[in-house]
Protein backbone atom coordinates (compact mmCIF):
# COMPACT_ATOMS: atom_id res chain seq x y z
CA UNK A 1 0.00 0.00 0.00
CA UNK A 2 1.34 3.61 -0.94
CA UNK A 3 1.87 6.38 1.10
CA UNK A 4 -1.16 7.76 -1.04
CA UNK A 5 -3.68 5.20 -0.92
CA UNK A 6 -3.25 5.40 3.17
CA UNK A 7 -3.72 8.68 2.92
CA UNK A 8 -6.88 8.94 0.87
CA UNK A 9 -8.20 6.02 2.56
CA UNK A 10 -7.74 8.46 5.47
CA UNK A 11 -9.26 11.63 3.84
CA UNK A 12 -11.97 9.04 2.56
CA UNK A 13 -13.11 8.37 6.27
CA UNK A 14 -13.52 11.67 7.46
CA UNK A 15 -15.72 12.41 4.81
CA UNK A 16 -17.78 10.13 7.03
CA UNK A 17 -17.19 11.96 10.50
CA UNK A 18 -19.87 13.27 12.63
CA UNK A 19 -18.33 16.43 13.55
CA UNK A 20 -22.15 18.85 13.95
CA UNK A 21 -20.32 21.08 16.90
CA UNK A 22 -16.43 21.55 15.53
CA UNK A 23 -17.24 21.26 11.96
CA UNK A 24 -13.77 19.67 11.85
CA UNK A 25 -13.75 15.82 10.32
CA UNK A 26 -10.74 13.84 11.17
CA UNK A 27 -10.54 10.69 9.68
CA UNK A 28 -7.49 7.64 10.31
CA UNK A 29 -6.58 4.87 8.42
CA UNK A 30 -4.20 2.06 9.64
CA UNK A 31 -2.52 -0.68 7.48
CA UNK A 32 -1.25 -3.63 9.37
CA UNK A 33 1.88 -5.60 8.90
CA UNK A 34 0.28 -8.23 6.98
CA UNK A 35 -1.57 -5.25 4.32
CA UNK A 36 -4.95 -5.03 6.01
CA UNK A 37 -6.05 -1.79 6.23
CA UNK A 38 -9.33 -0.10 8.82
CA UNK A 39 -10.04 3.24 9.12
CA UNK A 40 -11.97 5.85 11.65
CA UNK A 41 -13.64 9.24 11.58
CA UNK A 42 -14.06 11.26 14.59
CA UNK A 43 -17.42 11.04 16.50
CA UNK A 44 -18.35 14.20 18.76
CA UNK A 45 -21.17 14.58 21.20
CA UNK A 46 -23.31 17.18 22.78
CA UNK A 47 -21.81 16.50 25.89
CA UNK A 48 -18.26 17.50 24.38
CA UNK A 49 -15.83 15.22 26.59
CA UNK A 50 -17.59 12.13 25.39
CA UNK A 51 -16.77 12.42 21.82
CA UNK A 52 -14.24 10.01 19.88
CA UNK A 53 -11.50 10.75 17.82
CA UNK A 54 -11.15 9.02 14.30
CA UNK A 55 -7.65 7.47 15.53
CA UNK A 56 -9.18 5.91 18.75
CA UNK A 57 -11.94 4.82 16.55
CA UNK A 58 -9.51 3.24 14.17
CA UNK A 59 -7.23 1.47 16.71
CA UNK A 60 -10.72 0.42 18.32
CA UNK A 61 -11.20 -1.99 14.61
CA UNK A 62 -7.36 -2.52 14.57
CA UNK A 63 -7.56 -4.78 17.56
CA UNK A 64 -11.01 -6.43 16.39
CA UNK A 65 -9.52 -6.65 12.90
CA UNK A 66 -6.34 -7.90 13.29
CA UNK A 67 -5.15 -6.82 16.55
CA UNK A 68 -3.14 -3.74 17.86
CA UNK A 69 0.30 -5.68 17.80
CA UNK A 70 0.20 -5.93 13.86
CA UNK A 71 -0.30 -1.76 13.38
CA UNK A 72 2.42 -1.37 10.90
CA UNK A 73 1.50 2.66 10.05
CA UNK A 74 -1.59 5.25 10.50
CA UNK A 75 -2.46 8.11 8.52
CA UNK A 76 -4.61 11.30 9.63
CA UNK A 77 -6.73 13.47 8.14
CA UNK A 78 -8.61 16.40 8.66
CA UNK A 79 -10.13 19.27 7.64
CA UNK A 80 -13.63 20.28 6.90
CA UNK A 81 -15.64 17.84 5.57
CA UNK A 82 -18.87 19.44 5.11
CA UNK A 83 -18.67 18.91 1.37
CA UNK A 84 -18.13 15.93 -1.51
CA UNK A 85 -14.44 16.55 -0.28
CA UNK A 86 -12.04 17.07 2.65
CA UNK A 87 -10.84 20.52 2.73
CA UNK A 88 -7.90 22.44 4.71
CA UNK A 89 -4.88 23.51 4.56
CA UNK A 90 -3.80 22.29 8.27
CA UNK A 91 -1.80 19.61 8.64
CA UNK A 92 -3.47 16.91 11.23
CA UNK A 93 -1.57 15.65 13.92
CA UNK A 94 -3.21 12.99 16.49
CA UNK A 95 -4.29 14.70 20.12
CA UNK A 96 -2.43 13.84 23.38
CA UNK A 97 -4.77 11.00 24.14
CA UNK A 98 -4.57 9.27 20.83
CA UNK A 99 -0.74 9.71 20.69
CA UNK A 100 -0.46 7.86 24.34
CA UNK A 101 -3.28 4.96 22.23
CA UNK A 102 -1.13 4.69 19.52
CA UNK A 103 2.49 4.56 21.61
CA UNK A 104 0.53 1.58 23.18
CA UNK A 105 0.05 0.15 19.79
CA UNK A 106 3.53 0.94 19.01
CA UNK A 107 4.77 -1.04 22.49
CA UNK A 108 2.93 -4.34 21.82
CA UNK A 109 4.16 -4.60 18.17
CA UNK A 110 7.78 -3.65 19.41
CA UNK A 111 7.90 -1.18 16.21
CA UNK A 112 8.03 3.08 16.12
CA UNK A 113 4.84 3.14 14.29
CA UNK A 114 5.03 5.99 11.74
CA UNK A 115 2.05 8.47 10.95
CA UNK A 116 1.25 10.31 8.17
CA UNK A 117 -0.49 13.63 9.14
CA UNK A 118 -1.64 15.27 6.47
CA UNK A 119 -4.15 18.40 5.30
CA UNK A 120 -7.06 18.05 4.17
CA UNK A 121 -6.22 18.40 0.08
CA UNK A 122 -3.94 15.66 1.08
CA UNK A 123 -1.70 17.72 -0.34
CA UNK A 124 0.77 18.24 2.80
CA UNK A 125 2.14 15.32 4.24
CA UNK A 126 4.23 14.89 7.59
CA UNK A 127 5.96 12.13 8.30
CA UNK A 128 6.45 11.51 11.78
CA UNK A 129 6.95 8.43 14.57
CA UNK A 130 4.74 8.00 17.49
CA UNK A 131 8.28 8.15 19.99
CA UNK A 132 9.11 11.63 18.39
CA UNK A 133 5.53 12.84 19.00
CA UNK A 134 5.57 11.26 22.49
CA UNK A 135 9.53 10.67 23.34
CA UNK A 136 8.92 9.92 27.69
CA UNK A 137 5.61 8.60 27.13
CA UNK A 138 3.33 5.61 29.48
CA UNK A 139 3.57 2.01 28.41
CA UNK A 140 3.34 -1.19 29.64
CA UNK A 141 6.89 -1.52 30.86
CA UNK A 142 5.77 1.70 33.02
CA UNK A 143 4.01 -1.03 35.24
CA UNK A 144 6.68 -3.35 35.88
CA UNK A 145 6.52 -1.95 39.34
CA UNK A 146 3.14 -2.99 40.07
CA UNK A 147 3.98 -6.40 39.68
């Protein structure tokens, strides 16, 4: 799979966001080490802090698809998606929250999963790994102590 078709697989998704109070449709596609691919869109709610974001959507059919130890790459995109097309000239990073989700992704497959954020066009690409986005971040081996 090419950098592009993850991408527009990505732009593709958020076309299918509900996103009535930001007016901002993410959407997140994730190909697997074996070629499978699952996407996301975001998901936002009246009551604001129980809205989900198209990545923690995504990783949520990751780990029914094929599970979270096989995520190979992601790709994000978002912009505004009120028409037959994603618009925006912002490149889309992941949140806090779905950076930690993702580093947990990246800890169970042993890999520094790589993201493609990208505008909305899909014309701006950045290519970045979860440990530069989140270099001291929480993981499993975090817990060692507990044990």
């Amino acid at each position: 799979m090419t950098d592009k078709d993850l991408i527009e697989a990505a732009r593709a998704a958020a076309l299918k966001a509900y996103a009535p109070y930001s007016g901002f449709s993410v959407g997140c596609a994730i190909e697997s080490v074996d070629g499978d691919m699952v996407t996301g869109a975001n998901l936002e709610n009246a009551c604001y802090r129980l809205g989900l974001c198209a990545e923690q959507s995504a990783l949520t059919a990751a780990q029914h698809a094929f599970g979270l130890d096989k995520v190979k790459r992601i790709a994000v995109a978002g912009g505004d998606g009120s028409g037959d097309a994603l618009k925006g000239e912002a490149v889309c990073t992941p949140c806090g929250g779905c950076r930690q989700a993702i580093l947990e992704a990246a800890h169970l497959s042993g890999s520094d999963v790589e993201i493609l954020a990208a505008n909305g066009e899909g014309s701006k690409v950045e290519r970045l790994h979860i440990h530069n986005l989140i270099p001291h971040g929480f993981g499993p081996a975090n817990l060692k102590d507990a044990e």
